[in-house]
C-alpha atoms as a PDB file:
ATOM      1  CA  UNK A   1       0.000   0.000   0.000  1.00  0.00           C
ATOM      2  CA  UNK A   2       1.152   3.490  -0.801  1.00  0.00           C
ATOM      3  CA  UNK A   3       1.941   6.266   1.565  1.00  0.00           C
ATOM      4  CA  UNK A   4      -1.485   8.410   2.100  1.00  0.00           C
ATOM      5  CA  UNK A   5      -3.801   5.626   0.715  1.00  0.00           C
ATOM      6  CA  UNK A   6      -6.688   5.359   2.648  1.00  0.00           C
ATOM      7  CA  UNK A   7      -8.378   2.334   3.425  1.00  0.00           C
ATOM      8  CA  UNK A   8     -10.870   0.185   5.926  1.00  0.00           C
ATOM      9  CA  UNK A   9     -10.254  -2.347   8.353  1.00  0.00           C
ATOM     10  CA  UNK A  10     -12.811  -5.145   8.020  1.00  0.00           C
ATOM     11  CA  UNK A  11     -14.647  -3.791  10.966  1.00  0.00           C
ATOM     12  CA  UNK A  12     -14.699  -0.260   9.899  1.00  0.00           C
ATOM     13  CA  UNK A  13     -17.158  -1.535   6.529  1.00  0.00           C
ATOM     14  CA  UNK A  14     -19.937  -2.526   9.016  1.00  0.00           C
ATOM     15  CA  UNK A  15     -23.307  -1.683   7.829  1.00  0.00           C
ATOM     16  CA  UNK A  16     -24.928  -0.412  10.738  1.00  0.00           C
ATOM     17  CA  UNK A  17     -23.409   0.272  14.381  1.00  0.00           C
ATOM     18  CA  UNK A  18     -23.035  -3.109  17.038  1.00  0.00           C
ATOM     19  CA  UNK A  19     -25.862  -3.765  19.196  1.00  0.00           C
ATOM     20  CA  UNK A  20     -26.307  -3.701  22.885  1.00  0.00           C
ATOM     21  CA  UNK A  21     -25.876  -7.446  23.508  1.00  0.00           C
ATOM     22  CA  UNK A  22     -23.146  -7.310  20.714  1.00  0.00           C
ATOM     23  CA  UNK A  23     -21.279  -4.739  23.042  1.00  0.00           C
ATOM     24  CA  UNK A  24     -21.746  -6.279  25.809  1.00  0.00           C
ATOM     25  CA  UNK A  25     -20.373  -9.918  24.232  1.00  0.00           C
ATOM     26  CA  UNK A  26     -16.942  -7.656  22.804  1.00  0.00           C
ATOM     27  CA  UNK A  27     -16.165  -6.037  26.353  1.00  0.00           C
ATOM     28  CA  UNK A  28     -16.764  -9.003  28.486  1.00  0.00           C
ATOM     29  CA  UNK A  29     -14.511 -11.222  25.908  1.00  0.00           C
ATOM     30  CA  UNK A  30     -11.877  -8.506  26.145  1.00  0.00           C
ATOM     31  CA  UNK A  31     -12.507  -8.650  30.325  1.00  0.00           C
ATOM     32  CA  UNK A  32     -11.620 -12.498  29.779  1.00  0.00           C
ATOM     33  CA  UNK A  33      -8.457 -12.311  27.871  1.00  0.00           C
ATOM     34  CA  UNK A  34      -7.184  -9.597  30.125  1.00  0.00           C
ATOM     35  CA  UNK A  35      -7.454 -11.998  33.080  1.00  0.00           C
ATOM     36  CA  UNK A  36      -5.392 -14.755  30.801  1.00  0.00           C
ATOM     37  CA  UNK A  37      -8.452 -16.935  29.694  1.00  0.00           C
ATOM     38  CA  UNK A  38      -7.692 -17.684  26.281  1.00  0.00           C
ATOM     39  CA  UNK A  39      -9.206 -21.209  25.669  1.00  0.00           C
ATOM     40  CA  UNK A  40     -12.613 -22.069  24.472  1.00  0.00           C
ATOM     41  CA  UNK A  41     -13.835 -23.966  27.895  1.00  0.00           C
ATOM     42  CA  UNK A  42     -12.749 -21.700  30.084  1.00  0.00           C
ATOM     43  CA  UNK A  43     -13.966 -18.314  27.798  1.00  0.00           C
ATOM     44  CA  UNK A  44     -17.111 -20.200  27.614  1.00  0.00           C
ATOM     45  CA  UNK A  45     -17.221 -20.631  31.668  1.00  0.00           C
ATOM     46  CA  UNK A  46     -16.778 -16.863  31.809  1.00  0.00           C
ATOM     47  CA  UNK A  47     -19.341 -15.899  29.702  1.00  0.00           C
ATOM     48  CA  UNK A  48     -21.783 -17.932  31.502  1.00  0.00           C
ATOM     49  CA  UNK A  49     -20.511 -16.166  34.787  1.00  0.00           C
ATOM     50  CA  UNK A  50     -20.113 -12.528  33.767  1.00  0.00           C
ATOM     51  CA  UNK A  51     -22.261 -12.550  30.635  1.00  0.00           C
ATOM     52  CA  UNK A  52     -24.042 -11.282  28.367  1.00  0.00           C
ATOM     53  CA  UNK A  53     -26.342 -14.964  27.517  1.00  0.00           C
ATOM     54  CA  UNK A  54     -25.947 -16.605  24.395  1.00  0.00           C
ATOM     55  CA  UNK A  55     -27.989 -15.111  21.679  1.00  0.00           C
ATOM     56  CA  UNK A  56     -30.620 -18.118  22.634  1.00  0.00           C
ATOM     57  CA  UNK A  57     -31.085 -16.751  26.173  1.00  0.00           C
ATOM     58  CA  UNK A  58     -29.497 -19.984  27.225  1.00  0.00           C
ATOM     59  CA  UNK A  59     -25.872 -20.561  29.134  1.00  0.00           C
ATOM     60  CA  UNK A  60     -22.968 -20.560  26.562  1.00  0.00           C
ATOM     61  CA  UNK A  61     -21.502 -23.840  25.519  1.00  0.00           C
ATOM     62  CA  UNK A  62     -18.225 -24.007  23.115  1.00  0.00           C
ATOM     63  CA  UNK A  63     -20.591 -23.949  19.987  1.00  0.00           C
ATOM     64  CA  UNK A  64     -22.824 -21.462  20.611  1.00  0.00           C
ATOM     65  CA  UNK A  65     -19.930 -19.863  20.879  1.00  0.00           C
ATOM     66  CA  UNK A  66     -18.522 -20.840  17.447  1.00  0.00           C
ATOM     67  CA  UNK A  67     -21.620 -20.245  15.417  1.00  0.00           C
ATOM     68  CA  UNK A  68     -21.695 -16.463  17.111  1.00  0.00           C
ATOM     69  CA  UNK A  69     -18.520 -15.580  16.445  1.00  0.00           C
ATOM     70  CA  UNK A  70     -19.292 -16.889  12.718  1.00  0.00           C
ATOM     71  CA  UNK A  71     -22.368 -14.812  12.599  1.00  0.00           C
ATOM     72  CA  UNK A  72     -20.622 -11.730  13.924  1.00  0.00           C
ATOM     73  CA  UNK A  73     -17.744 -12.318  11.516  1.00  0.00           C
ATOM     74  CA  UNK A  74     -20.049 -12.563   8.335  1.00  0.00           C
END
């Protein structure tokens, strides 16, 4: 890339602004990993303690996870 070319990060080309529960799901993830948790089971443990829910209103499990983050990174 040239010097003074402006681009976007893939997250800057969002078509509308995150939602409350989609907030909420990107702070306490970043809560997580600053405390060291960095694999699935335990990230998934957290979730369920801190929150937000799963999208389903039910606890998290590893692929509820998954298919979020998929969803999110469509």
């Amino acid at each position: 890339m040239h010097p003074g070319t402006l681009y976007n990060e893939t997250h800057q080309t969002r078509s509308n602004e995150p939602t409350a529960h989609e907030s909420l799901l990107g702070d306490s993830i970043e809560r997580a990993y600053a405390q060291g948790i960095h694999d699935l089971e335990a990230l998934v443990n957290y979730l369920n303690q801190a929150g937000p829910p799963a999208p389903n209103g039910e606890p998290w499990t590893g692929e509820t996870f998954k298919k979020e983050m998929a969803r999110l990174g469509a």
